[in-house]
PDB file of N, CA and C in Angstrom:
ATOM      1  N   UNK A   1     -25.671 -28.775  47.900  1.00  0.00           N
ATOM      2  CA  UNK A   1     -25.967 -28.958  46.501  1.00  0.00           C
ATOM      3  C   UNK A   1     -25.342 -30.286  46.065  1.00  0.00           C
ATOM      4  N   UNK A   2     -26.153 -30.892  45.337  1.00  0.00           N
ATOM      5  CA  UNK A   2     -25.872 -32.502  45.183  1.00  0.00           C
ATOM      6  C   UNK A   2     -25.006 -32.369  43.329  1.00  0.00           C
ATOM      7  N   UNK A   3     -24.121 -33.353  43.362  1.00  0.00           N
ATOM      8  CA  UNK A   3     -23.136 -33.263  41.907  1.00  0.00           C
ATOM      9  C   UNK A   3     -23.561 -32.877  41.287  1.00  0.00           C
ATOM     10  N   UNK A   4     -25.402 -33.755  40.727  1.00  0.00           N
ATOM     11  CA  UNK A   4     -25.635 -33.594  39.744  1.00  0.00           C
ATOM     12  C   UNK A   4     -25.961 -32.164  38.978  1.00  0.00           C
ATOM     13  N   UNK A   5     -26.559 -31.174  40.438  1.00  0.00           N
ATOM     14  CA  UNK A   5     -26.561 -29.847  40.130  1.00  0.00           C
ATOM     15  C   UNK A   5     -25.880 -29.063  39.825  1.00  0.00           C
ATOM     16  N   UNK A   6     -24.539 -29.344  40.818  1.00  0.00           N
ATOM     17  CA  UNK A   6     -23.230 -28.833  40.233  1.00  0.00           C
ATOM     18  C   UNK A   6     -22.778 -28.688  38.663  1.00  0.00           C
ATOM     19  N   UNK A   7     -23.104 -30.487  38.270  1.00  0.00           N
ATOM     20  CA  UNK A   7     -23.138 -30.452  37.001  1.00  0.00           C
ATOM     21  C   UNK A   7     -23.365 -29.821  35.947  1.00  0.00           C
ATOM     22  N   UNK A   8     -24.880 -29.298  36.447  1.00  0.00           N
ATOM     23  CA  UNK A   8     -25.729 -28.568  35.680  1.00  0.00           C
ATOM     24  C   UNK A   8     -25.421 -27.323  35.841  1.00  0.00           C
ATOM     25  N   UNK A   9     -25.216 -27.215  36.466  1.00  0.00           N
ATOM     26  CA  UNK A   9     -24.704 -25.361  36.446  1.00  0.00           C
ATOM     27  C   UNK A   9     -23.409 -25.235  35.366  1.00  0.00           C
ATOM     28  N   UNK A  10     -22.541 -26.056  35.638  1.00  0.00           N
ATOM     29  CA  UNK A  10     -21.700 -25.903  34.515  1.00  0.00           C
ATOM     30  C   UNK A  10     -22.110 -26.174  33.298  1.00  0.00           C
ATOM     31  N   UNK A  11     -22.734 -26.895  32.646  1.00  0.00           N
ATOM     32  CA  UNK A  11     -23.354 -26.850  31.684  1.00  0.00           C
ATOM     33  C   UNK A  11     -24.173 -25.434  31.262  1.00  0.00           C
ATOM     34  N   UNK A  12     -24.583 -25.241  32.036  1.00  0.00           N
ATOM     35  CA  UNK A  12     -25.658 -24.038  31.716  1.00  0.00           C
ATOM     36  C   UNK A  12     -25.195 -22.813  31.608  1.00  0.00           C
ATOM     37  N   UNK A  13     -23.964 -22.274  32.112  1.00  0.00           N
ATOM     38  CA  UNK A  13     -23.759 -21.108  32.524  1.00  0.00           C
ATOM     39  C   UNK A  13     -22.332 -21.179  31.838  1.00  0.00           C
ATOM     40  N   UNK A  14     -22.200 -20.295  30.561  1.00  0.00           N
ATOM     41  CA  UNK A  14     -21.009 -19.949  29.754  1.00  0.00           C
ATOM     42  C   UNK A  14     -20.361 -18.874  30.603  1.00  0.00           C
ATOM     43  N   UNK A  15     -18.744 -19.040  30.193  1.00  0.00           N
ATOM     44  CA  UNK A  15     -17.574 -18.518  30.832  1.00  0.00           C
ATOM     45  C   UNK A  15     -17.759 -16.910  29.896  1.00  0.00           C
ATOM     46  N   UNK A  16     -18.262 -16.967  28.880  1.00  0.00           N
ATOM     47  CA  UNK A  16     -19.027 -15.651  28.192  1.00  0.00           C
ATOM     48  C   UNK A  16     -20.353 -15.147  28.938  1.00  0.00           C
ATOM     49  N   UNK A  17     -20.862 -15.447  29.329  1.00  0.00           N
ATOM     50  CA  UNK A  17     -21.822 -14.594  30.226  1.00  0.00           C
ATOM     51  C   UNK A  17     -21.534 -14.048  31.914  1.00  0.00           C
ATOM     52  N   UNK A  18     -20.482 -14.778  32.525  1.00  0.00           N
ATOM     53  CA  UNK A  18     -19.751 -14.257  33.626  1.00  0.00           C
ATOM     54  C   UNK A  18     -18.976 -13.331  32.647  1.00  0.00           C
ATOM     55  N   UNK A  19     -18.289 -13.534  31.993  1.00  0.00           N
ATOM     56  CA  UNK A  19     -17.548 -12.292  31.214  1.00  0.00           C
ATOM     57  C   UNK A  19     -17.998 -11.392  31.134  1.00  0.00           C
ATOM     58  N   UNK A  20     -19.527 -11.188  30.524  1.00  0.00           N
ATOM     59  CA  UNK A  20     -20.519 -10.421  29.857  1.00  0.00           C
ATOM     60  C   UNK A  20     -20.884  -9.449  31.538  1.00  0.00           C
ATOM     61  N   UNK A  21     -21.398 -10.135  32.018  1.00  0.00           N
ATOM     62  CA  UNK A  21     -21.880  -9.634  33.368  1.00  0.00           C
ATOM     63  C   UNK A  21     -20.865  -8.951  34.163  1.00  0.00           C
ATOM     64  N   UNK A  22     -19.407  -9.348  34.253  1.00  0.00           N
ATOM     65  CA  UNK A  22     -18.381  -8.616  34.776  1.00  0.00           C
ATOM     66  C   UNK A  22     -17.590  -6.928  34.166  1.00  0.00           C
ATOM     67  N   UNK A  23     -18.264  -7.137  33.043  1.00  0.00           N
ATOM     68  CA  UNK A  23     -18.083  -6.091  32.285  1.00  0.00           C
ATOM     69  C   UNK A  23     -16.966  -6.215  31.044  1.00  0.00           C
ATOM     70  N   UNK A  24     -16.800  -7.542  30.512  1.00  0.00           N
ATOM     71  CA  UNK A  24     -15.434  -7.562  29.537  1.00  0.00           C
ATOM     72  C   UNK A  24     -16.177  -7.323  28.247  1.00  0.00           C
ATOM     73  N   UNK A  25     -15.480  -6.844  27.266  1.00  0.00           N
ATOM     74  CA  UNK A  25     -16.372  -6.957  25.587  1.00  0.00           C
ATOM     75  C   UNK A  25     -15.849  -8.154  25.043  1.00  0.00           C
ATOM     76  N   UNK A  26     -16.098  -8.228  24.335  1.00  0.00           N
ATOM     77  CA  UNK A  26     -15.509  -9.530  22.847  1.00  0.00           C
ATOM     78  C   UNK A  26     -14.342  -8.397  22.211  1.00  0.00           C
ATOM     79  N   UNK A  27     -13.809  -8.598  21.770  1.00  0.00           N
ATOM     80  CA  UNK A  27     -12.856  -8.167  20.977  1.00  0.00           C
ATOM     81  C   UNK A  27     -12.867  -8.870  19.924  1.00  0.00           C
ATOM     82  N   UNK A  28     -13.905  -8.777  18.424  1.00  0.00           N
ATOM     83  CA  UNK A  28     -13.900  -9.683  17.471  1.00  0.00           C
ATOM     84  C   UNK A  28     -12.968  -9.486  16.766  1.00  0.00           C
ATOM     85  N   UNK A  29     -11.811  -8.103  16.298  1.00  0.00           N
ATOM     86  CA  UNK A  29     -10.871  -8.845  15.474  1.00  0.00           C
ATOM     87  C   UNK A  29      -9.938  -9.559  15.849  1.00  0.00           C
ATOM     88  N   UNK A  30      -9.704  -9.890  16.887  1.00  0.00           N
ATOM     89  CA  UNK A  30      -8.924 -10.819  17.279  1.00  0.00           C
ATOM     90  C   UNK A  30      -9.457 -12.337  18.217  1.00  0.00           C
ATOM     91  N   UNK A  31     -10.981 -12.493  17.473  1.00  0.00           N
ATOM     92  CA  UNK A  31     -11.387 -13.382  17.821  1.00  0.00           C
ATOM     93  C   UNK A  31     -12.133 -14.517  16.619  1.00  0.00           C
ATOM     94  N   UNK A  32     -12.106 -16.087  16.818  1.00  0.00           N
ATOM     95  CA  UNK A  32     -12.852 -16.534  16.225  1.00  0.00           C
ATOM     96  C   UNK A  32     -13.944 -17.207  16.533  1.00  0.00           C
ATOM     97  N   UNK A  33     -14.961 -18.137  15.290  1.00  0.00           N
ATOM     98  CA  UNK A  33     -16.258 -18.799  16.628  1.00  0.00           C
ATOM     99  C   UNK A  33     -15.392 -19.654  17.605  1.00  0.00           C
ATOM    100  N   UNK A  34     -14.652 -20.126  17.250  1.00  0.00           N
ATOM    101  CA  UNK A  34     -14.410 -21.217  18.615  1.00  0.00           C
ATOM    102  C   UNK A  34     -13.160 -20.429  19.482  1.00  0.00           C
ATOM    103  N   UNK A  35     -12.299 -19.929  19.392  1.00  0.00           N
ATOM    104  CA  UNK A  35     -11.543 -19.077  20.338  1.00  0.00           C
ATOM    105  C   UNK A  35     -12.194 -17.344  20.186  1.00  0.00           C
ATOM    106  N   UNK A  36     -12.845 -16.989  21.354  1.00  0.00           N
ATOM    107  CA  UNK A  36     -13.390 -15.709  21.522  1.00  0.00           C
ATOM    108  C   UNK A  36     -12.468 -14.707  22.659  1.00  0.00           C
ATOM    109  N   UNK A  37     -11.689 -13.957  22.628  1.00  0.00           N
ATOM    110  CA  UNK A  37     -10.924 -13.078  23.263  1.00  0.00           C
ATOM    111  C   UNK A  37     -12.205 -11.659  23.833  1.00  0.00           C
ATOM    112  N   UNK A  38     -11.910 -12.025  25.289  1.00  0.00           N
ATOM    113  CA  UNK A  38     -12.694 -10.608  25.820  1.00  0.00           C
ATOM    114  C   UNK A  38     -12.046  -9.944  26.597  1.00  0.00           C
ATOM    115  N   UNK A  39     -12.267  -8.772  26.662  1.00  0.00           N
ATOM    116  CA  UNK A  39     -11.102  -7.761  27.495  1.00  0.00           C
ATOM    117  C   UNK A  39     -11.592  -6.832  28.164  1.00  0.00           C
ATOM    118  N   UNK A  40     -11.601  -6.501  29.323  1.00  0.00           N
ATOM    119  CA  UNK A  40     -11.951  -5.687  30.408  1.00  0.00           C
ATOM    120  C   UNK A  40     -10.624  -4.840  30.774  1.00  0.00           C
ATOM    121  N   UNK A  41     -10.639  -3.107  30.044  1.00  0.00           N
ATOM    122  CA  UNK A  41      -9.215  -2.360  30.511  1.00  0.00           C
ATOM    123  C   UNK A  41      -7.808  -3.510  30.087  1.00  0.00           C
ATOM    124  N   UNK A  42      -7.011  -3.582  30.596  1.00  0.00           N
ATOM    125  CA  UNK A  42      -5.847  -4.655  30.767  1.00  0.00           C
ATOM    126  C   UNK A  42      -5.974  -5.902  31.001  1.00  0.00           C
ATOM    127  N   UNK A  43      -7.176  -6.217  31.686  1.00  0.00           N
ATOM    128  CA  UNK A  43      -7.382  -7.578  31.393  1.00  0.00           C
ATOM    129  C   UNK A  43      -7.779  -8.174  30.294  1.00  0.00           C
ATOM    130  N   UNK A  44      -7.416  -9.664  29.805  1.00  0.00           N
ATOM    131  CA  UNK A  44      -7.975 -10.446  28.706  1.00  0.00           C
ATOM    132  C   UNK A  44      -8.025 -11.679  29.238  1.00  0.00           C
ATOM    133  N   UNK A  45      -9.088 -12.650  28.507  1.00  0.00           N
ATOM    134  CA  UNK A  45      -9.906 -13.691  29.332  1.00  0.00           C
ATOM    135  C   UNK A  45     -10.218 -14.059  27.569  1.00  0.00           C
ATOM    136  N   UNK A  46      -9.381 -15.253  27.307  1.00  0.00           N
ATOM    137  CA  UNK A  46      -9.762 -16.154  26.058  1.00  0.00           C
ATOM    138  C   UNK A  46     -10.718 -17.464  26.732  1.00  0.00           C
ATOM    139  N   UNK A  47     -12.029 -17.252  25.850  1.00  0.00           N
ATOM    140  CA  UNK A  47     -12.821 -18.327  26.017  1.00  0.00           C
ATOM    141  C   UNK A  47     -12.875 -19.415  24.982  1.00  0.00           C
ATOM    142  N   UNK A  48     -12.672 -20.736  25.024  1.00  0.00           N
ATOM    143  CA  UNK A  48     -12.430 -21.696  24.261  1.00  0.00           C
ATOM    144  C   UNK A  48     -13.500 -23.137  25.091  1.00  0.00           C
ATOM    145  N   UNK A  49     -13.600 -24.279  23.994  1.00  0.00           N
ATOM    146  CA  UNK A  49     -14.349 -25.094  24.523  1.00  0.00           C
ATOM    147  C   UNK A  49     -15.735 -25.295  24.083  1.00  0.00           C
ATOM    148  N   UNK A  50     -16.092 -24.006  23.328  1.00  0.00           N
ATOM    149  CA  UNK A  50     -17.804 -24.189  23.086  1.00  0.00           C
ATOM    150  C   UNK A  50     -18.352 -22.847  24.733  1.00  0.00           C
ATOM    151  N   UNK A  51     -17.445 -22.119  25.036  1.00  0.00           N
ATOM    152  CA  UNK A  51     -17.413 -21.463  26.353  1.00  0.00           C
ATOM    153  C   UNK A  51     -17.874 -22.021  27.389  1.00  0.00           C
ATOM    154  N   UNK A  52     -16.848 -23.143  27.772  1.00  0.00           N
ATOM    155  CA  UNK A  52     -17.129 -24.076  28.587  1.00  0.00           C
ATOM    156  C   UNK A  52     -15.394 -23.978  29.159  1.00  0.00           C
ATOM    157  N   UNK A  53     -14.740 -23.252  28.961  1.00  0.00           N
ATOM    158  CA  UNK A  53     -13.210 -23.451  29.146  1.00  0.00           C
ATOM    159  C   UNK A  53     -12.590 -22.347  29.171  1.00  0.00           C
ATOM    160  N   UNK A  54     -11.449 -21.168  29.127  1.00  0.00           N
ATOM    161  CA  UNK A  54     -10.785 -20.655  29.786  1.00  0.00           C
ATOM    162  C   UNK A  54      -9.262 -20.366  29.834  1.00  0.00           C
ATOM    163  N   UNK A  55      -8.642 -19.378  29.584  1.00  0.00           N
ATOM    164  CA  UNK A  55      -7.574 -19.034  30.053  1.00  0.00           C
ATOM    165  C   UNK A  55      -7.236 -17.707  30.011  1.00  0.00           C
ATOM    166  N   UNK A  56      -6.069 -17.333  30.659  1.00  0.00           N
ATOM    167  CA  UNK A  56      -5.674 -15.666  30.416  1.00  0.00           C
ATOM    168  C   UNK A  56      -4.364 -15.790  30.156  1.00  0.00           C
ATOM    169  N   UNK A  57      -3.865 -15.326  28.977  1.00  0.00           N
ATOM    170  CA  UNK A  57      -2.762 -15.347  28.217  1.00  0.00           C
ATOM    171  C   UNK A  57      -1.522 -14.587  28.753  1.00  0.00           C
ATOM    172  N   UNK A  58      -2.223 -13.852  29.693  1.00  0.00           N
ATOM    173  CA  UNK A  58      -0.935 -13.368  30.630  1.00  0.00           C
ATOM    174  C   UNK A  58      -0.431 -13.263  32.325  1.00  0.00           C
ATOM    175  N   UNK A  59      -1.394 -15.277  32.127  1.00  0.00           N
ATOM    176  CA  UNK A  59      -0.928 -15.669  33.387  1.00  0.00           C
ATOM    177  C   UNK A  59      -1.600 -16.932  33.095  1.00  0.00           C
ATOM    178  N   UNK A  60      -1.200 -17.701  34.027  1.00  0.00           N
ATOM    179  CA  UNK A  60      -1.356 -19.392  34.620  1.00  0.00           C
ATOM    180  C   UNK A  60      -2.805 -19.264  34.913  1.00  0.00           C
ATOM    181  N   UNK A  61      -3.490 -18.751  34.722  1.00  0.00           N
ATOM    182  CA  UNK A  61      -4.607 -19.110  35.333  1.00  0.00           C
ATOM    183  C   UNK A  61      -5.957 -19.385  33.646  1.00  0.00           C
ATOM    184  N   UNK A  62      -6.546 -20.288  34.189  1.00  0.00           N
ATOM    185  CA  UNK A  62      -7.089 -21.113  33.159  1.00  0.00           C
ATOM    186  C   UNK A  62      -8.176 -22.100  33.830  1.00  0.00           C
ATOM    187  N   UNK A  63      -9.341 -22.730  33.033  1.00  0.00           N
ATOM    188  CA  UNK A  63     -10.315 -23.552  33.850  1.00  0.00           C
ATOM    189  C   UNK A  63     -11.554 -23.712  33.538  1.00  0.00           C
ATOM    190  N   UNK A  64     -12.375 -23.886  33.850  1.00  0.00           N
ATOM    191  CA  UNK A  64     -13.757 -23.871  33.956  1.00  0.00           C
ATOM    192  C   UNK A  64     -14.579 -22.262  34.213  1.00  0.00           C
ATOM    193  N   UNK A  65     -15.750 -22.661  34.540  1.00  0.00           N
ATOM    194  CA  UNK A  65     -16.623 -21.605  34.541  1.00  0.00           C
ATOM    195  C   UNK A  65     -16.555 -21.185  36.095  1.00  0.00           C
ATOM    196  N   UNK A  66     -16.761 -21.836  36.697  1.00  0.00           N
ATOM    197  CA  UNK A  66     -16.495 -22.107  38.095  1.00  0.00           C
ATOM    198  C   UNK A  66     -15.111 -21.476  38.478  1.00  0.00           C
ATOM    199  N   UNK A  67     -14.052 -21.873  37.965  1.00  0.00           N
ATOM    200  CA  UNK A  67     -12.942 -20.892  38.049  1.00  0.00           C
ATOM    201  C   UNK A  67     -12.483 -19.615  38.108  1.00  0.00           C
ATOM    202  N   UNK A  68     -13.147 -19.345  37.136  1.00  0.00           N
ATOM    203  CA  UNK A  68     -13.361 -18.202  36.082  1.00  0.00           C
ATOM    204  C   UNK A  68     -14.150 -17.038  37.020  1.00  0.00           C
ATOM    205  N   UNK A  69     -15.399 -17.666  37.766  1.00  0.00           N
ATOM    206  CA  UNK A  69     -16.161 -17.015  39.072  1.00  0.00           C
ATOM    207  C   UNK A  69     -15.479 -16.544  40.087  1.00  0.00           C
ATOM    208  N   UNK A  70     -14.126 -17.844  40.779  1.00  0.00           N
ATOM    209  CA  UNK A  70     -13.350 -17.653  41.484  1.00  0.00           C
ATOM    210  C   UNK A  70     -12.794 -16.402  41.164  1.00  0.00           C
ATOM    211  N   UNK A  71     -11.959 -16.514  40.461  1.00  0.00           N
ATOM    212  CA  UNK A  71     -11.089 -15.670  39.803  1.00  0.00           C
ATOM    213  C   UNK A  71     -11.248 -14.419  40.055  1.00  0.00           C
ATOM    214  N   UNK A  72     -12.376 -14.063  39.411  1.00  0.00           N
ATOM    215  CA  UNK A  72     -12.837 -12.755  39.587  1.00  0.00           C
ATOM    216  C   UNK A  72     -13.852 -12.449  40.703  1.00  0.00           C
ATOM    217  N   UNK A  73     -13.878 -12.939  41.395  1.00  0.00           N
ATOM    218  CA  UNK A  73     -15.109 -12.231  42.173  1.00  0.00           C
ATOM    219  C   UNK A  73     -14.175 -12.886  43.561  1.00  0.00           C
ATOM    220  N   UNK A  74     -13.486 -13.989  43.812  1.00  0.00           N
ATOM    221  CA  UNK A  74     -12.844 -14.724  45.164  1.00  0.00           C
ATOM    222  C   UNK A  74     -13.857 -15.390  45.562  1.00  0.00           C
ATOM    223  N   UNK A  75     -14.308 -15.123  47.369  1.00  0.00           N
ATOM    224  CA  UNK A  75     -15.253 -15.966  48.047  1.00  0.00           C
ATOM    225  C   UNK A  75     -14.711 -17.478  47.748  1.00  0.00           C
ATOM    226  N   UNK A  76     -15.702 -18.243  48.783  1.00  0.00           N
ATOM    227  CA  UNK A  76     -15.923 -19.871  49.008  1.00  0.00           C
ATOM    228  C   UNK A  76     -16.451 -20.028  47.307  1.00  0.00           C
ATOM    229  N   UNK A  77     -16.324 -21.746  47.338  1.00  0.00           N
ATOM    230  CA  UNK A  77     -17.609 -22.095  46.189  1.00  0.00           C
ATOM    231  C   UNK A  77     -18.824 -21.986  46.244  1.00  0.00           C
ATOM    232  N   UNK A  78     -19.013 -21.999  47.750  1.00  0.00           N
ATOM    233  CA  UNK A  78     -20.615 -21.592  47.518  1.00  0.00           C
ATOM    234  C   UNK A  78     -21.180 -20.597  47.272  1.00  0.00           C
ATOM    235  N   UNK A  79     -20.050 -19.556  47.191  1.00  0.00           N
ATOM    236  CA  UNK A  79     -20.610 -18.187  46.600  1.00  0.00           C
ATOM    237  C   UNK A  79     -20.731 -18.377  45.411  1.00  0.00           C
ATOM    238  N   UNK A  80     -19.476 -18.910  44.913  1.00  0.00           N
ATOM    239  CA  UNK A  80     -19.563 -19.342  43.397  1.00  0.00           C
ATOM    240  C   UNK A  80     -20.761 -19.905  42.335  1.00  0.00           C
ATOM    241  N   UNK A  81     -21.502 -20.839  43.438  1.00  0.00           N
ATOM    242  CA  UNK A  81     -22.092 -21.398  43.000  1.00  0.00           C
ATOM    243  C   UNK A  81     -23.537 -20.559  42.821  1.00  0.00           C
ATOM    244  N   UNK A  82     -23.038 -19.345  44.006  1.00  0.00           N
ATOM    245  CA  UNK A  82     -24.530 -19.191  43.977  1.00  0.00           C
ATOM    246  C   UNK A  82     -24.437 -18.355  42.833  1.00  0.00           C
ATOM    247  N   UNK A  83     -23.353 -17.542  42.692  1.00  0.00           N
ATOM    248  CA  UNK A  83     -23.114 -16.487  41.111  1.00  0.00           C
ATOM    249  C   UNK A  83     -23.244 -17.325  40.092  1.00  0.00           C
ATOM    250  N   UNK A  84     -23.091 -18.522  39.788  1.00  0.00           N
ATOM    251  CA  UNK A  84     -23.288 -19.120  38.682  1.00  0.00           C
ATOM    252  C   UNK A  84     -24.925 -19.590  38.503  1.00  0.00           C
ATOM    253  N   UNK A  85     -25.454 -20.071  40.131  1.00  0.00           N
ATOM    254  CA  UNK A  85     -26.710 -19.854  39.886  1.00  0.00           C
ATOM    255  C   UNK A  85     -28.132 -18.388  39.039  1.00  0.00           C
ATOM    256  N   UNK A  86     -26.987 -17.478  39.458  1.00  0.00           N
ATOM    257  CA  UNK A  86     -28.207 -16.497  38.702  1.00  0.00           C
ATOM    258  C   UNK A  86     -27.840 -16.232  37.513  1.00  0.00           C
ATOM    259  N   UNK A  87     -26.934 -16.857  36.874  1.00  0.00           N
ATOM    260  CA  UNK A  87     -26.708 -16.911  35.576  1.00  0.00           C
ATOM    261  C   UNK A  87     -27.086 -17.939  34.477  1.00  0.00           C
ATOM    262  N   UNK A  88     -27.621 -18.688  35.352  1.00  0.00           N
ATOM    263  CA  UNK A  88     -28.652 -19.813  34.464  1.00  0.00           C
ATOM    264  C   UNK A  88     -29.983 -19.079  33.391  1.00  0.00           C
ATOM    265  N   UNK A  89     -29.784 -19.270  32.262  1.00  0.00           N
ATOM    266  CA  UNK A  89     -30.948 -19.165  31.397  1.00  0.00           C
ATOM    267  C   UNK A  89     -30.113 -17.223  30.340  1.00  0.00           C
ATOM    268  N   UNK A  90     -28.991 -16.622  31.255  1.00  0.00           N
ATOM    269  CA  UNK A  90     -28.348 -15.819  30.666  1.00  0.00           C
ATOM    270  C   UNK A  90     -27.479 -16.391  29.601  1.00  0.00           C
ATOM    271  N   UNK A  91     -28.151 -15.652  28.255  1.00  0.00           N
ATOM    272  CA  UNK A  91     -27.575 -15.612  26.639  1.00  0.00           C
ATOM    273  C   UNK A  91     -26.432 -14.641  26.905  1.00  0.00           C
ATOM    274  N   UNK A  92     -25.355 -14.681  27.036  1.00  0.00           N
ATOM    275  CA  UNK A  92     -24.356 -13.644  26.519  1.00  0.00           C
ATOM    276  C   UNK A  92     -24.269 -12.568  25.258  1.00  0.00           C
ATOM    277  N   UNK A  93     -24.456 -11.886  24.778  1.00  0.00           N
ATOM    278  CA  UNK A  93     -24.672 -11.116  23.241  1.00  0.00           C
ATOM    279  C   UNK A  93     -22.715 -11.485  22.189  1.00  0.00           C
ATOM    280  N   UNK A  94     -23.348 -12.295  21.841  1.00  0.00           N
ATOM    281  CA  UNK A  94     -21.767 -12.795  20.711  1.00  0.00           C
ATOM    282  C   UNK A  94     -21.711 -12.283  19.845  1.00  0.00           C
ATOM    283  N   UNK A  95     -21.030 -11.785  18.970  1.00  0.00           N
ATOM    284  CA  UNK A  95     -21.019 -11.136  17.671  1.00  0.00           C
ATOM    285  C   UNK A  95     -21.415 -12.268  16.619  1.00  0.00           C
ATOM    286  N   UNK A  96     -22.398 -11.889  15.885  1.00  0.00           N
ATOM    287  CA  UNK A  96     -22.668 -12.754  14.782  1.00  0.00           C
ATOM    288  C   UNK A  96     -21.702 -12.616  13.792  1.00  0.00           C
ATOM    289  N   UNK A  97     -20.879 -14.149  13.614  1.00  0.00           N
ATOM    290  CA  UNK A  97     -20.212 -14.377  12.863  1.00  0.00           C
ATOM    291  C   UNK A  97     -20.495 -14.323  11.477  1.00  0.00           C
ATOM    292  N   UNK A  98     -19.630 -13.578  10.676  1.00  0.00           N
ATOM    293  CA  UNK A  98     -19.922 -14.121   9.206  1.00  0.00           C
ATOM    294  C   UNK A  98     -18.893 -14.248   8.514  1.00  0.00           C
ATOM    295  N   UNK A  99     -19.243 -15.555   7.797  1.00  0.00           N
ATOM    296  CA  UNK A  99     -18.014 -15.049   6.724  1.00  0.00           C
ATOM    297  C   UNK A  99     -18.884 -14.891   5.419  1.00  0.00           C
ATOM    298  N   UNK A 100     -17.242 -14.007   4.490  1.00  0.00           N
ATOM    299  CA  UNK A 100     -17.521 -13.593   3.310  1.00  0.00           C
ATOM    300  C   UNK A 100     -17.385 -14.853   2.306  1.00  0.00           C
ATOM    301  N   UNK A 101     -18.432 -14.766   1.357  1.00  0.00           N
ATOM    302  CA  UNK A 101     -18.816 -16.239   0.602  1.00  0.00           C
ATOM    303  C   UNK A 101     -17.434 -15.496  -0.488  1.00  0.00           C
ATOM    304  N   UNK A 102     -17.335 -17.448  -0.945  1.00  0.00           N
ATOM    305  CA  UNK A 102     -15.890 -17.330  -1.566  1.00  0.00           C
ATOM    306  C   UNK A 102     -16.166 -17.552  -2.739  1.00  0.00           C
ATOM    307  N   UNK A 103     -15.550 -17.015  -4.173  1.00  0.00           N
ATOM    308  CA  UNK A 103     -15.658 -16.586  -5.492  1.00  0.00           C
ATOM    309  C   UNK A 103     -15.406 -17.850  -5.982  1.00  0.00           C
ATOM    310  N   UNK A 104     -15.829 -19.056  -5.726  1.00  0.00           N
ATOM    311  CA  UNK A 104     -15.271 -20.662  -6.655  1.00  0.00           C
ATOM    312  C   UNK A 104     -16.029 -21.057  -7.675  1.00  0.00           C
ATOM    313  N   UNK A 105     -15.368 -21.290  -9.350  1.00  0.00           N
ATOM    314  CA  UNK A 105     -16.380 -22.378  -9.670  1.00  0.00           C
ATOM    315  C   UNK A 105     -16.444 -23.381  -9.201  1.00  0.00           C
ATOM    316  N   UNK A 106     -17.767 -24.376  -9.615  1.00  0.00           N
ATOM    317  CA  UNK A 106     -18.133 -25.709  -9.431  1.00  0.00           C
ATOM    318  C   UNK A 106     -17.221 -26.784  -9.518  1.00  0.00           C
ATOM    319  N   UNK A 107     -16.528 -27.724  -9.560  1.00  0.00           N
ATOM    320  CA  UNK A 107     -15.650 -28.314 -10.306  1.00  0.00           C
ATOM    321  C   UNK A 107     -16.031 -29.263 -11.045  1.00  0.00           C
ATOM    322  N   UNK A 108     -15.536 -29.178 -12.469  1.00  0.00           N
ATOM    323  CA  UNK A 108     -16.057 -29.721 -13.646  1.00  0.00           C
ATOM    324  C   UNK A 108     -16.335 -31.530 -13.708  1.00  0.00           C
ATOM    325  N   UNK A 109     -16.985 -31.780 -13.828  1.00  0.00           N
ATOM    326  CA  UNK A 109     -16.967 -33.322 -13.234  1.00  0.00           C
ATOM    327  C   UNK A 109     -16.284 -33.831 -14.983  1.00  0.00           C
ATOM    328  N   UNK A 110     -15.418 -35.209 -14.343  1.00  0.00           N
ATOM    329  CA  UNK A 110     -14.277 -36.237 -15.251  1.00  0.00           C
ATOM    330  C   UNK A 110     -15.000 -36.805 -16.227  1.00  0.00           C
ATOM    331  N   UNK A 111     -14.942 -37.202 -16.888  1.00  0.00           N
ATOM    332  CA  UNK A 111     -15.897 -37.546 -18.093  1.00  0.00           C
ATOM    333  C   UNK A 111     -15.160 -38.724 -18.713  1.00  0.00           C
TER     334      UNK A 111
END
């Protein structure tokens, strides 16, 4: 597999849909849009980056998507690669964010 594909796989394939597929949930109250906390039993796996990035808060281990494959599953990279391959074009299900609209007046313009 030539860089540029490599490339592309990381691009394509969120550290939330290996999550999703491994079996972790979101945990939204203790998550926001850009830091998302997912948890499988005792494990937790904070995704950050745009889910392009990685860490677990109760250990050194942190990274990419590619990592993240390692991590949990072991094998060479080329296994890796190939698990990240069938995850191309997989949407993860995110909790739709909302927030609650805030009670402000306008502010009075200076005259």
């Amino acid at each position: 597999m030539e860089t540029s594909e490599v490339d592309y796989l990381k691009v394509q394939v969120s550290c939330a849909a290996v999550l999703e597929k491994a079996g972790f949930a979101v945990d939204v109250r203790e998550s926001t849009r850009r830091v998302v906390k997912h948890r499988r039993g005792d494990d937790i796996v904070i995704v950050i980056h745009d889910g392009n990035g990685r860490f677990d808060p109760l250990s050194d281990a942190k990274g990419d998507v590619f990592s993240l494959i390692l991590h949990l599953d072991g094998g060479s990279f080329t296994d890796v690669l190939a698990t990240a391959s069938e995850l191309v074009g997989f949407t993860p299900a995110e909790p739709a964010w909302t927030r609650e609209a805030r009670d402000h007046e306008p502010a009075a313009s200076a005259a």
